[in-house]
C-alpha atoms as a PDB file:
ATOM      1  CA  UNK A   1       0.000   0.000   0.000  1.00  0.00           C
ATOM      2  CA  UNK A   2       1.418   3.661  -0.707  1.00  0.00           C
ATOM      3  CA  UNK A   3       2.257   5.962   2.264  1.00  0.00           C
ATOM      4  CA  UNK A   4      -0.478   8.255   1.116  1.00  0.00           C
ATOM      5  CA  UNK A   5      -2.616   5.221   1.776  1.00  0.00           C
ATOM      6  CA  UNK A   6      -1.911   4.327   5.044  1.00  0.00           C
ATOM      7  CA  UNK A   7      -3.317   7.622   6.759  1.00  0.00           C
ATOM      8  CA  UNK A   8      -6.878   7.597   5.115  1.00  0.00           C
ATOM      9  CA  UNK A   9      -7.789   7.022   9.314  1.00  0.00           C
ATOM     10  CA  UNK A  10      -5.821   9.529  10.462  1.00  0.00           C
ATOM     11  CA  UNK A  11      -6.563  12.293   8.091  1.00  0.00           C
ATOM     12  CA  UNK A  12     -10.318  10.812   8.154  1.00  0.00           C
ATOM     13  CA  UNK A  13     -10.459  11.835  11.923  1.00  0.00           C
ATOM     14  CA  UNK A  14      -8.369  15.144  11.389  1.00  0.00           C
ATOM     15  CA  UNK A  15     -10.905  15.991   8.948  1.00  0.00           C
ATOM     16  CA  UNK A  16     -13.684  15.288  10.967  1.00  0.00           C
ATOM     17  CA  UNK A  17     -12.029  17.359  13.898  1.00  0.00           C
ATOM     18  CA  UNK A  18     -11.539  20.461  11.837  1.00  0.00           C
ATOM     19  CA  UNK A  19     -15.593  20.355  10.633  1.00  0.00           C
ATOM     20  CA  UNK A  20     -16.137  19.963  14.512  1.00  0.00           C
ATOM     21  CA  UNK A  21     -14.245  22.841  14.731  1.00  0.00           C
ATOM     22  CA  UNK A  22     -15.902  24.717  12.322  1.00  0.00           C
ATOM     23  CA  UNK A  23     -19.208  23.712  13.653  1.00  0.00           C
ATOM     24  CA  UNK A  24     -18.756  24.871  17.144  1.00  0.00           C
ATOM     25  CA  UNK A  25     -16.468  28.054  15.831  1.00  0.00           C
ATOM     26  CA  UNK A  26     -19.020  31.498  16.620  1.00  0.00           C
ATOM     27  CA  UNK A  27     -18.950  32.597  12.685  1.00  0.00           C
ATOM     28  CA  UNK A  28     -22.813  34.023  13.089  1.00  0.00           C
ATOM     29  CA  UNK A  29     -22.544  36.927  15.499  1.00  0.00           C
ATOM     30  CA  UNK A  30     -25.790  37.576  17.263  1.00  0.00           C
ATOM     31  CA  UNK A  31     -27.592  40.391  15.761  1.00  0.00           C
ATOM     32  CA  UNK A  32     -28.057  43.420  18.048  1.00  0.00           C
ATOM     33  CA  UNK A  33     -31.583  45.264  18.489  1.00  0.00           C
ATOM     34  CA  UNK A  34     -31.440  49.043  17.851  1.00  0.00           C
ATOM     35  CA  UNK A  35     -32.195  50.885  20.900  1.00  0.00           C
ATOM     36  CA  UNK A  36     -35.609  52.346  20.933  1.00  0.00           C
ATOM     37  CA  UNK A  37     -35.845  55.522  20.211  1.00  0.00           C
ATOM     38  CA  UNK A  38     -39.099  55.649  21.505  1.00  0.00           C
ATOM     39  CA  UNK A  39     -38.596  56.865  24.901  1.00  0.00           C
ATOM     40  CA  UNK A  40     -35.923  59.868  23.384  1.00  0.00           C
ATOM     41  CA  UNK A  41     -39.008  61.738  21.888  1.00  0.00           C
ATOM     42  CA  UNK A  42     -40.686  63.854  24.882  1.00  0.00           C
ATOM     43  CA  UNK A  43     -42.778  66.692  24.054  1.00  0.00           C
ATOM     44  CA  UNK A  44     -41.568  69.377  21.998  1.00  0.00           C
ATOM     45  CA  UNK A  45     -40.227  72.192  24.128  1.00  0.00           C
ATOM     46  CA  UNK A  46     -42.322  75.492  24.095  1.00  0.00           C
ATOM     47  CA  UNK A  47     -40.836  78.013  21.933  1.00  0.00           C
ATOM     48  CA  UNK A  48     -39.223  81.007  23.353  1.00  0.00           C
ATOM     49  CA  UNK A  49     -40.627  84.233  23.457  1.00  0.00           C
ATOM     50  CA  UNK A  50     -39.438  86.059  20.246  1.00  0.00           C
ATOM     51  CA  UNK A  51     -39.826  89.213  21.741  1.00  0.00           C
ATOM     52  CA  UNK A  52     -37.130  89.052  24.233  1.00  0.00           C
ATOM     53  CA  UNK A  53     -34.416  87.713  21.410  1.00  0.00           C
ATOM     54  CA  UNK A  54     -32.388  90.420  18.857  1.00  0.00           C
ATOM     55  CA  UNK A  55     -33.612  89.920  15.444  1.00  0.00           C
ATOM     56  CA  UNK A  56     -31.368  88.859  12.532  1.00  0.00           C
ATOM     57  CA  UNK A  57     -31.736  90.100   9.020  1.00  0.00           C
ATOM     58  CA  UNK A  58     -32.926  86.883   7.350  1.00  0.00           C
ATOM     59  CA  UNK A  59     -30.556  88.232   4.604  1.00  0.00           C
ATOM     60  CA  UNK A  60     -27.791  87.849   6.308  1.00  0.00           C
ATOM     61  CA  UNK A  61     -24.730  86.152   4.468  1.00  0.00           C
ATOM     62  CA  UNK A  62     -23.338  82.880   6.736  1.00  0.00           C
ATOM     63  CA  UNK A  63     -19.531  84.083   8.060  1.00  0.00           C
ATOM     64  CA  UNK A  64     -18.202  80.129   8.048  1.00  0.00           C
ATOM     65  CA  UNK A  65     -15.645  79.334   5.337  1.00  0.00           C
ATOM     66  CA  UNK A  66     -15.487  76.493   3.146  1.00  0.00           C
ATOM     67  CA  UNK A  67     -12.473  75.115   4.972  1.00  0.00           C
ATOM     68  CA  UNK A  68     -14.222  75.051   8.013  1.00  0.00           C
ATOM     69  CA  UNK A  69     -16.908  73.001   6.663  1.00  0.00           C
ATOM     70  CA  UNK A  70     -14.329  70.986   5.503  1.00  0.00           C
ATOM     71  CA  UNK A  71     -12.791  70.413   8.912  1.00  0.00           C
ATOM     72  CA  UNK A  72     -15.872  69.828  10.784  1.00  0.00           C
ATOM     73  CA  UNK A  73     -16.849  67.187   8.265  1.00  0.00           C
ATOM     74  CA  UNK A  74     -13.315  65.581   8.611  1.00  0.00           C
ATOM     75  CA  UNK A  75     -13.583  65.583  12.473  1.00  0.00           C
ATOM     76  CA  UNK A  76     -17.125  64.622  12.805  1.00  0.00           C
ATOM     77  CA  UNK A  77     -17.245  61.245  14.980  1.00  0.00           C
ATOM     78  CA  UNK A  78     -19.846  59.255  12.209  1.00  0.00           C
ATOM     79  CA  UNK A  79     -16.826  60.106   9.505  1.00  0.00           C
ATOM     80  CA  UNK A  80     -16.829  56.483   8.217  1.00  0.00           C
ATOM     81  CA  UNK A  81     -13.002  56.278   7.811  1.00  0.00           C
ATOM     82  CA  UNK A  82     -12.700  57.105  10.900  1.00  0.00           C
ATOM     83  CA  UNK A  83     -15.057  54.180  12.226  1.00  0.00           C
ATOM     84  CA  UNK A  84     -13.295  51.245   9.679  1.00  0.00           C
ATOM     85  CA  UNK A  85      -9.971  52.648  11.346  1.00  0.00           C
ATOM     86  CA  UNK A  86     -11.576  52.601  14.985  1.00  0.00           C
ATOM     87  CA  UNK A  87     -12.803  48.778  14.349  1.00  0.00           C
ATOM     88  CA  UNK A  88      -9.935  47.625  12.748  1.00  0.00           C
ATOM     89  CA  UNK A  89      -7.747  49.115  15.944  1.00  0.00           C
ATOM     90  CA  UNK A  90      -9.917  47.693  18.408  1.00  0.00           C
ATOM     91  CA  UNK A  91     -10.517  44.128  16.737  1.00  0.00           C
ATOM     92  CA  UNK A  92      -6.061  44.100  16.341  1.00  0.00           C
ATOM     93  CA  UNK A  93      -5.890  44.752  19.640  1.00  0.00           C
ATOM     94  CA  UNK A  94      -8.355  42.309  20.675  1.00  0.00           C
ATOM     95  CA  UNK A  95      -6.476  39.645  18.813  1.00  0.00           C
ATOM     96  CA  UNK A  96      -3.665  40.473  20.559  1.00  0.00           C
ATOM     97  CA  UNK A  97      -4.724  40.189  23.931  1.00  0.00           C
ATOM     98  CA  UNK A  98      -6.211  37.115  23.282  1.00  0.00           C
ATOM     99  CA  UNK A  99      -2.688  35.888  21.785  1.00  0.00           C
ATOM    100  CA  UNK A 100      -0.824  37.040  24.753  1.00  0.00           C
ATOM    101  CA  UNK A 101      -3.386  35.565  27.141  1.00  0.00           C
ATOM    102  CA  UNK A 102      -2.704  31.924  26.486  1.00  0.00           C
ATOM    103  CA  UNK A 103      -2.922  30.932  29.927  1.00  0.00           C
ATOM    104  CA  UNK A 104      -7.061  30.934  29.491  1.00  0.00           C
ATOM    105  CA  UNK A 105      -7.066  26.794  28.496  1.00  0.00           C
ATOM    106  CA  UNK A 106      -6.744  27.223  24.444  1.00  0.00           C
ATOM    107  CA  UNK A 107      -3.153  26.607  24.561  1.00  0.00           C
ATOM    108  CA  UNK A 108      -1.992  24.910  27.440  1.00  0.00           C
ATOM    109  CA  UNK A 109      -4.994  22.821  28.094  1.00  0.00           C
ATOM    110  CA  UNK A 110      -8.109  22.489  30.668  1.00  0.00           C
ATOM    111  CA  UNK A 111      -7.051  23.244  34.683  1.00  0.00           C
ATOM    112  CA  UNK A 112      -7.869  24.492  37.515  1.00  0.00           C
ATOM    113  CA  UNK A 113      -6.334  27.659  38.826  1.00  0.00           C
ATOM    114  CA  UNK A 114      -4.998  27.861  42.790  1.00  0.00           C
ATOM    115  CA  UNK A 115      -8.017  29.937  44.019  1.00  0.00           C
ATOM    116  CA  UNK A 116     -10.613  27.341  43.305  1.00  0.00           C
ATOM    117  CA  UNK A 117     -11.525  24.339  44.470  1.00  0.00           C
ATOM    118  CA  UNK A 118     -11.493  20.800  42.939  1.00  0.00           C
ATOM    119  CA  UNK A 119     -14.797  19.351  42.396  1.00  0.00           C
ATOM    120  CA  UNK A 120     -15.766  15.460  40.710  1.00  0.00           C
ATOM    121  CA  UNK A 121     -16.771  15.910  37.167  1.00  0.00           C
ATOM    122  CA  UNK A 122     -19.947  14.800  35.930  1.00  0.00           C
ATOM    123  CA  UNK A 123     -20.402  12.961  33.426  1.00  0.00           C
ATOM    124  CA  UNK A 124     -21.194  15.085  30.782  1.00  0.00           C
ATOM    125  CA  UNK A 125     -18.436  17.726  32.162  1.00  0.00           C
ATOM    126  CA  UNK A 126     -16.065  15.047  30.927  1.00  0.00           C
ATOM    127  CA  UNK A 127     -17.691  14.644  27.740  1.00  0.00           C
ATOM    128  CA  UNK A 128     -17.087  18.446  27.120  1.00  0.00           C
ATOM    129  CA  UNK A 129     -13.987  18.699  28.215  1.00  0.00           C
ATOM    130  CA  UNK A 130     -12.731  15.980  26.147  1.00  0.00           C
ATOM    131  CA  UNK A 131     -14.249  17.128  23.078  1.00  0.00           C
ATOM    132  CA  UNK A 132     -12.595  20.785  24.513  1.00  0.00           C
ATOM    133  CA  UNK A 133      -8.985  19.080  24.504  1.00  0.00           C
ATOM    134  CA  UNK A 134      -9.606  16.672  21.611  1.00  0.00           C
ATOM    135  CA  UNK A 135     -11.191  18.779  18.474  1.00  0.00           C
ATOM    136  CA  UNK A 136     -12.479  21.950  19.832  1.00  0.00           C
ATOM    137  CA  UNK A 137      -8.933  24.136  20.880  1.00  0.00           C
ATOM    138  CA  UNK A 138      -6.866  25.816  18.538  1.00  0.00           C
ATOM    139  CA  UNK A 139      -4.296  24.748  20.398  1.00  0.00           C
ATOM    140  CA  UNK A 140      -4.762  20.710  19.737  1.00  0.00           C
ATOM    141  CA  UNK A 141      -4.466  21.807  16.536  1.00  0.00           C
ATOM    142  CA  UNK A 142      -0.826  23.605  16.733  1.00  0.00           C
ATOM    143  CA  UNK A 143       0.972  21.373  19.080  1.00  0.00           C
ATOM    144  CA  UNK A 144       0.552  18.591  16.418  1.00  0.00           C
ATOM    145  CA  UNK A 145       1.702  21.139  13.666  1.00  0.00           C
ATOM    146  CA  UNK A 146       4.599  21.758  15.492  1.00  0.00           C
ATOM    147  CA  UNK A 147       5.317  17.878  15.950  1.00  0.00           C
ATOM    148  CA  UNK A 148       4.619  17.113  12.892  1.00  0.00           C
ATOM    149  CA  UNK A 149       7.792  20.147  11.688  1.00  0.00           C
ATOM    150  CA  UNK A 150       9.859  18.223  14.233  1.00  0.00           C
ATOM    151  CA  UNK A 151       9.120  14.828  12.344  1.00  0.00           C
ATOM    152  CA  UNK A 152      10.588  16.549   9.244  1.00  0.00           C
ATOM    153  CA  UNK A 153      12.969  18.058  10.258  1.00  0.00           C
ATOM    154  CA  UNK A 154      14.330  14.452  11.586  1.00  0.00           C
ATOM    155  CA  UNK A 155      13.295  12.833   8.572  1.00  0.00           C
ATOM    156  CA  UNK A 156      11.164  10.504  10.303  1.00  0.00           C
ATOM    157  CA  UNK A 157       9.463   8.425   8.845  1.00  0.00           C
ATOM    158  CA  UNK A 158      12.612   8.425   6.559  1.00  0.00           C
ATOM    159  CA  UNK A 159      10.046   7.054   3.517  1.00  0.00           C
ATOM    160  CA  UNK A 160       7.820   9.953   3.788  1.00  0.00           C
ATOM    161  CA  UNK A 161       9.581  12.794   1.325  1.00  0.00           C
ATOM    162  CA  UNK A 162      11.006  16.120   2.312  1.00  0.00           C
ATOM    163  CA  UNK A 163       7.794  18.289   0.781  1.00  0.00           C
ATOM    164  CA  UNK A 164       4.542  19.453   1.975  1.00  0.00           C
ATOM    165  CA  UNK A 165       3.120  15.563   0.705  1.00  0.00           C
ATOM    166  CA  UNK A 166       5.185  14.692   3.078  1.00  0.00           C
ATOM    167  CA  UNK A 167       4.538  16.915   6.028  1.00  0.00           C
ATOM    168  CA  UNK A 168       0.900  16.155   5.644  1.00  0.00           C
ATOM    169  CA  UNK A 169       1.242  13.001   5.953  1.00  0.00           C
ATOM    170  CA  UNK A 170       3.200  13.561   9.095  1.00  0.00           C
ATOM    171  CA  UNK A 171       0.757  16.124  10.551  1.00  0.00           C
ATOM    172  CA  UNK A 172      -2.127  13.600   9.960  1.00  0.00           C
ATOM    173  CA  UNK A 173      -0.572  10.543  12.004  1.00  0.00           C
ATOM    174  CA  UNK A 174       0.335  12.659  14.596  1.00  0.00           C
ATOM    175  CA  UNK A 175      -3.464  14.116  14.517  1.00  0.00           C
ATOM    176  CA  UNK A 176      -4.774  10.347  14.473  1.00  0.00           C
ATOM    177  CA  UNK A 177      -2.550   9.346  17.143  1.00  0.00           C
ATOM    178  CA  UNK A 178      -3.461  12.567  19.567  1.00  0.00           C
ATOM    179  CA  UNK A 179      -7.001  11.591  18.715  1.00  0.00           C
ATOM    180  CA  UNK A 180      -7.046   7.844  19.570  1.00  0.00           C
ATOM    181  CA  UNK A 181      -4.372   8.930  22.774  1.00  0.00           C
ATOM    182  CA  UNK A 182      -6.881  11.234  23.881  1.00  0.00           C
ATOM    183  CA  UNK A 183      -9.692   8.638  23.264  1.00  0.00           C
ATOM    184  CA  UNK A 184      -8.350   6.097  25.511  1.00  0.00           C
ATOM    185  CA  UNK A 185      -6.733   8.342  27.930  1.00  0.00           C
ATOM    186  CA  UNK A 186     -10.827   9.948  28.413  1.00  0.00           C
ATOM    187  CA  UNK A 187     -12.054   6.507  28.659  1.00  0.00           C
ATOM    188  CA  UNK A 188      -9.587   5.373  31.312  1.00  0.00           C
ATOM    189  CA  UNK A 189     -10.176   8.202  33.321  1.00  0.00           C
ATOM    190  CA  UNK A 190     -14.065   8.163  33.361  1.00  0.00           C
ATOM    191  CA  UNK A 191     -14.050   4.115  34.619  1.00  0.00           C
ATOM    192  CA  UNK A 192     -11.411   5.073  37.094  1.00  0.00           C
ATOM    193  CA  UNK A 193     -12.995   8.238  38.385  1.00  0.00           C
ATOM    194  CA  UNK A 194      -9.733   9.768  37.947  1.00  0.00           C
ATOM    195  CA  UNK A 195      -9.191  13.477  37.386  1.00  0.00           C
ATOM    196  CA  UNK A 196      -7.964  14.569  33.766  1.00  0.00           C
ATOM    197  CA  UNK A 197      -7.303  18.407  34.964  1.00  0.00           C
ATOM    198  CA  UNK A 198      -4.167  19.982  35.814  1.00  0.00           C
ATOM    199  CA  UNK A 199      -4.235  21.551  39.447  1.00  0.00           C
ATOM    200  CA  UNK A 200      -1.906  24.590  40.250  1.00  0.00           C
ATOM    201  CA  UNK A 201      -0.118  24.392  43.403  1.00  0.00           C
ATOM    202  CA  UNK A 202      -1.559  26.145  46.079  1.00  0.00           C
ATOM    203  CA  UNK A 203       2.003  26.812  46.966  1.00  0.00           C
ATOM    204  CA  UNK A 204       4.517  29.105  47.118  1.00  0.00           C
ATOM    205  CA  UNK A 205       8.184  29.328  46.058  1.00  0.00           C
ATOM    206  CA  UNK A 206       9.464  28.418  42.598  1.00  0.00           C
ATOM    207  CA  UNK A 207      10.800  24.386  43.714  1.00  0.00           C
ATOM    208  CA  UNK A 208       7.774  23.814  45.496  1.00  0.00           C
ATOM    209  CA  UNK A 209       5.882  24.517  42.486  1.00  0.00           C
ATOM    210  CA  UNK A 210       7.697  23.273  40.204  1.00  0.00           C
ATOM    211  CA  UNK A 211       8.159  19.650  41.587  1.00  0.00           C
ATOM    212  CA  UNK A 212       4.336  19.954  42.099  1.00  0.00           C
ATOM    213  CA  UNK A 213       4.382  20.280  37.926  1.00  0.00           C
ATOM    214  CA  UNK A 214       6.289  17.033  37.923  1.00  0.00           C
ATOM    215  CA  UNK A 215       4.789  14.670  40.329  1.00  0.00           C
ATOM    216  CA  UNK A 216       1.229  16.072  38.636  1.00  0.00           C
ATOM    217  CA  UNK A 217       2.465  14.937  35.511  1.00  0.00           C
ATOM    218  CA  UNK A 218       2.848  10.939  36.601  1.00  0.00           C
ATOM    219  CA  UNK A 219       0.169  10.959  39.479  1.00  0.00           C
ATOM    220  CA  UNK A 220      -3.563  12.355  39.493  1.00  0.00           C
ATOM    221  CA  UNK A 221      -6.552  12.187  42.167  1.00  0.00           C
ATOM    222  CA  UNK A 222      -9.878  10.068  42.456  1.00  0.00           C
ATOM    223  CA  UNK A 223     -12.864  10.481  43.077  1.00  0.00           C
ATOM    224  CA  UNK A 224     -12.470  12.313  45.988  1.00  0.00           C
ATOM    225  CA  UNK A 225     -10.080  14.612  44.800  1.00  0.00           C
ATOM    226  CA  UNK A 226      -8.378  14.545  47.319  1.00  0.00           C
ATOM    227  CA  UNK A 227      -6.047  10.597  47.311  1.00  0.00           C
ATOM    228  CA  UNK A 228      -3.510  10.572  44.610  1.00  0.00           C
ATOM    229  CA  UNK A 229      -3.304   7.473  42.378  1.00  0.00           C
ATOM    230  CA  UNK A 230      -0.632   6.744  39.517  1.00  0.00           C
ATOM    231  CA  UNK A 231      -1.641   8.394  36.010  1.00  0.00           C
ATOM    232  CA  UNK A 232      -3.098   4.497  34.452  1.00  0.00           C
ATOM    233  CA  UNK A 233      -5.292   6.503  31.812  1.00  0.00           C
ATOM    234  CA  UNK A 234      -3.257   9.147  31.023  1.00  0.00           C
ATOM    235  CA  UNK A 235       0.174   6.834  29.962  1.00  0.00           C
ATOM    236  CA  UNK A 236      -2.094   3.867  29.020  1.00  0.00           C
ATOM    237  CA  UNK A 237      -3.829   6.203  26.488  1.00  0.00           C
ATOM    238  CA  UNK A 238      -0.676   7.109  25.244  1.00  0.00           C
ATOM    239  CA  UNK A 239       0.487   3.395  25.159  1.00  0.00           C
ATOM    240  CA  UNK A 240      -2.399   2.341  22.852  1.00  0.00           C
ATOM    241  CA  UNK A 241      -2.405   5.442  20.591  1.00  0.00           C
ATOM    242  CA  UNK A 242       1.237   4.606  19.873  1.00  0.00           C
ATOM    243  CA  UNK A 243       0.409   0.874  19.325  1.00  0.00           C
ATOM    244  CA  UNK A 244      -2.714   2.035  17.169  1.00  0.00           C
ATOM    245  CA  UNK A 245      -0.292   4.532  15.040  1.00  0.00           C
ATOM    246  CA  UNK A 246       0.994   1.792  13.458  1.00  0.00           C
ATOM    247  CA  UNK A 247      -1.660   0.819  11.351  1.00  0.00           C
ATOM    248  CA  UNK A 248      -0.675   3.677   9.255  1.00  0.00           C
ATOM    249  CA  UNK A 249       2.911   4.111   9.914  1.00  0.00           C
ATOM    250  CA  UNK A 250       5.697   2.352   6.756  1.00  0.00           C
ATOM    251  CA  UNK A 251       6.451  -0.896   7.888  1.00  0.00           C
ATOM    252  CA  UNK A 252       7.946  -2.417   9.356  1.00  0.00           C
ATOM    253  CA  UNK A 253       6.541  -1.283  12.278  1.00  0.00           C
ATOM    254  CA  UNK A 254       6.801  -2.860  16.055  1.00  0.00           C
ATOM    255  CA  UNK A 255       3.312  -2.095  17.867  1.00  0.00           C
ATOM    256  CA  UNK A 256       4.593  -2.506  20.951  1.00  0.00           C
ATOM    257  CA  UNK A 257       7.702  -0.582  21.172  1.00  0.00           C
ATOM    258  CA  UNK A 258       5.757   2.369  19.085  1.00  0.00           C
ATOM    259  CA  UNK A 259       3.548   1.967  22.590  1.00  0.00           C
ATOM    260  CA  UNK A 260       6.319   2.595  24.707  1.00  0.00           C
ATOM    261  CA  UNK A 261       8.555   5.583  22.929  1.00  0.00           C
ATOM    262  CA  UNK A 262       4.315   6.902  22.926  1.00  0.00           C
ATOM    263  CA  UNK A 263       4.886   6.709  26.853  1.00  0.00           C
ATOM    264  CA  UNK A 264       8.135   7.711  27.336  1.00  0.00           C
ATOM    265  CA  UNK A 265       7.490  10.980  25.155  1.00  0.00           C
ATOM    266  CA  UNK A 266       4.505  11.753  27.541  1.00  0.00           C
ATOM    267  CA  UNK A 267       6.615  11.455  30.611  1.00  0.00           C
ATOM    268  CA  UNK A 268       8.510  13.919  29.255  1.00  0.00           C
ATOM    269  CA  UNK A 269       6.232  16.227  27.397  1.00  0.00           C
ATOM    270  CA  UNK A 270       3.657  15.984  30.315  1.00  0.00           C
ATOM    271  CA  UNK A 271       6.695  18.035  32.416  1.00  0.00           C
ATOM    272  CA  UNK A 272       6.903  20.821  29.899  1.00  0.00           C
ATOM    273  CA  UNK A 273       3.112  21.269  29.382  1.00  0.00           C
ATOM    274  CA  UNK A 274       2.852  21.000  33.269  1.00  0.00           C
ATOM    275  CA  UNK A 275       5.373  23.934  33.965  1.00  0.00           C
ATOM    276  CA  UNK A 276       3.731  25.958  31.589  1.00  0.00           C
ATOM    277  CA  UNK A 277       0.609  25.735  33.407  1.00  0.00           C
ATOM    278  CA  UNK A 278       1.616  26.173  36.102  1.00  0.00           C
ATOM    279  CA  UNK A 279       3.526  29.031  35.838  1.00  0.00           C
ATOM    280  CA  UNK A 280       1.513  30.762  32.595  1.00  0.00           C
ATOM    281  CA  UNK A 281       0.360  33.307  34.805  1.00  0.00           C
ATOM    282  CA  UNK A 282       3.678  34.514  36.247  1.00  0.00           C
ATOM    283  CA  UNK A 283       4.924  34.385  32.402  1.00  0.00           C
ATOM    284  CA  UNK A 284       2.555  36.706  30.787  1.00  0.00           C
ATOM    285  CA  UNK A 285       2.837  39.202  34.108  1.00  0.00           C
ATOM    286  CA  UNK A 286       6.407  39.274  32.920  1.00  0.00           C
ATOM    287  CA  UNK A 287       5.237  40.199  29.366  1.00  0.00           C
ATOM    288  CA  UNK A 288       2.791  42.873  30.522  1.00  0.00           C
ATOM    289  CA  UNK A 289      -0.053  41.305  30.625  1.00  0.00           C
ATOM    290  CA  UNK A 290      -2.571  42.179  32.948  1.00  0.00           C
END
């Protein structure tokens, strides 16, 4: 069978994750109702007595000068190029607050911050929050774009080419791998009762909080949020997604060890996704965030 062939699953499901995407993306702004202008028209005011005002000549030429007409239209606030430039300032600067502000789950991922508590999920509060992490973030999205770059720069696997065929074809098994990873991983945790959040520490101190990042990263809570258990979803998920990879993968192709460098590479990228949790805060204070 072809390479190309091989990842009809995985781009299958990364196809179907970008129309979820689509589908739950707000493209249709709600329409807003004019405000009545009902309630603006009183009675007309009484006109003043005419008698007590100067009278003007009705002849009399207007003193204003074309330029100033000119000016007043340029300044007037309803100037339409003046709006466009007032939206398109305001929507940049939106989009760059909401770049900066990465800490708010679309990036690093679902958790819960220090100042609140840790309550059991219900059922369909894991449903979300899978599809959340799964299809539904941006940042799902990028992480396996950024893998995928990694993959080519390596050259791995070394019979995919060099060109975008072949970066595709790397982006989509390591879309189809996240997906069936996550899959398991969701499953896991829902039969255990297990807790697929991050917690920040409630901590102080830089060490403290950072080997709370760690020992997060291999050990999560149950049910009562409060006992810490090993993480059996969270590297089992991982375990099968790598075995499950290599339906797709060149051959040959050994299931089993895929599994494990699949575990082995979330023991370690769990750590750096951790930290940055952890401490995403603290980072964007640094870069003037507010």
């Amino acid at each position: 069978m072809r390479p190309g062939g091989r990842l009809r699953v995985a781009m299958s499901l990364a196809f179907l994750a970008a129309l979820l995407v689509v589908a739950e993306s707000g493209w249709a702004q709600e329409s807003q109702t004019p405000p009545d202008q009902s309630q603006s028209q009183g009675k007309e005011n009484p006109p003043a007595d005419q008698s007590s005002q100067p009278s003007q000549p009705a002849d009399k030429p207007s003193l204003e000068k074309p330029e100033d007409k000119a000016q007043d239209k340029k300044d007037d606030p309803a100037n339409p190029a003046q709006v466009v430039a007032e939206a398109t300032k305001q929507a940049a600067t939106a989009t760059l607050v909401q770049l900066r502000d990465w800490e708010t789950e679309w990036l690093v991922g679902a958790y819960v911050s220090r100042n609140h508590r840790l309550v059991t999920l219900t059922g369909e509060q894991r449903k979300r929050l899978y599809l959340q992490q799964t299809v539904l973030t941006p940042g799902a999205y990028l992480k396996r774009m950024f893998d995928a770059g990694i993959d080519q720069a390596r050259g791995v696997p070394y019979q995919w080419d060099d060109g975008w065929a072949g970066y595709t074809e790397r982006w989509a098994s390591r879309e189809g791998q996240f997906i069936a990873s996550n899959s398991l991983t969701a499953l896991g945790d829902a039969k255990l009762g297990y807790e697929p959040r991050y917690d920040q520490c409630r901590c102080r101190g830089f060490w403290p909080r950072m080997r709370h990042a760690m020992v997060r990263n291999f050990l999560t809570y149950d049910r009562s949020e409060q006992e810490m258990r090993p993480q059996f979803g969270l590297y089992g998920g991982a375990f099968g997604g790598g075995m499950i990879a290599t339906a797709w993968l060149p051959k040959p192709r050994n299931p089993f060890a895929e599994g494990g460098y699949a575990a082995l590479g979330q023991a370690g990228f769990g750590i750096v996704a951790n930290f940055f949790t952890e401490f995403a805060v603290d980072i964007n204070r640094k870069l003037g965030a507010k």
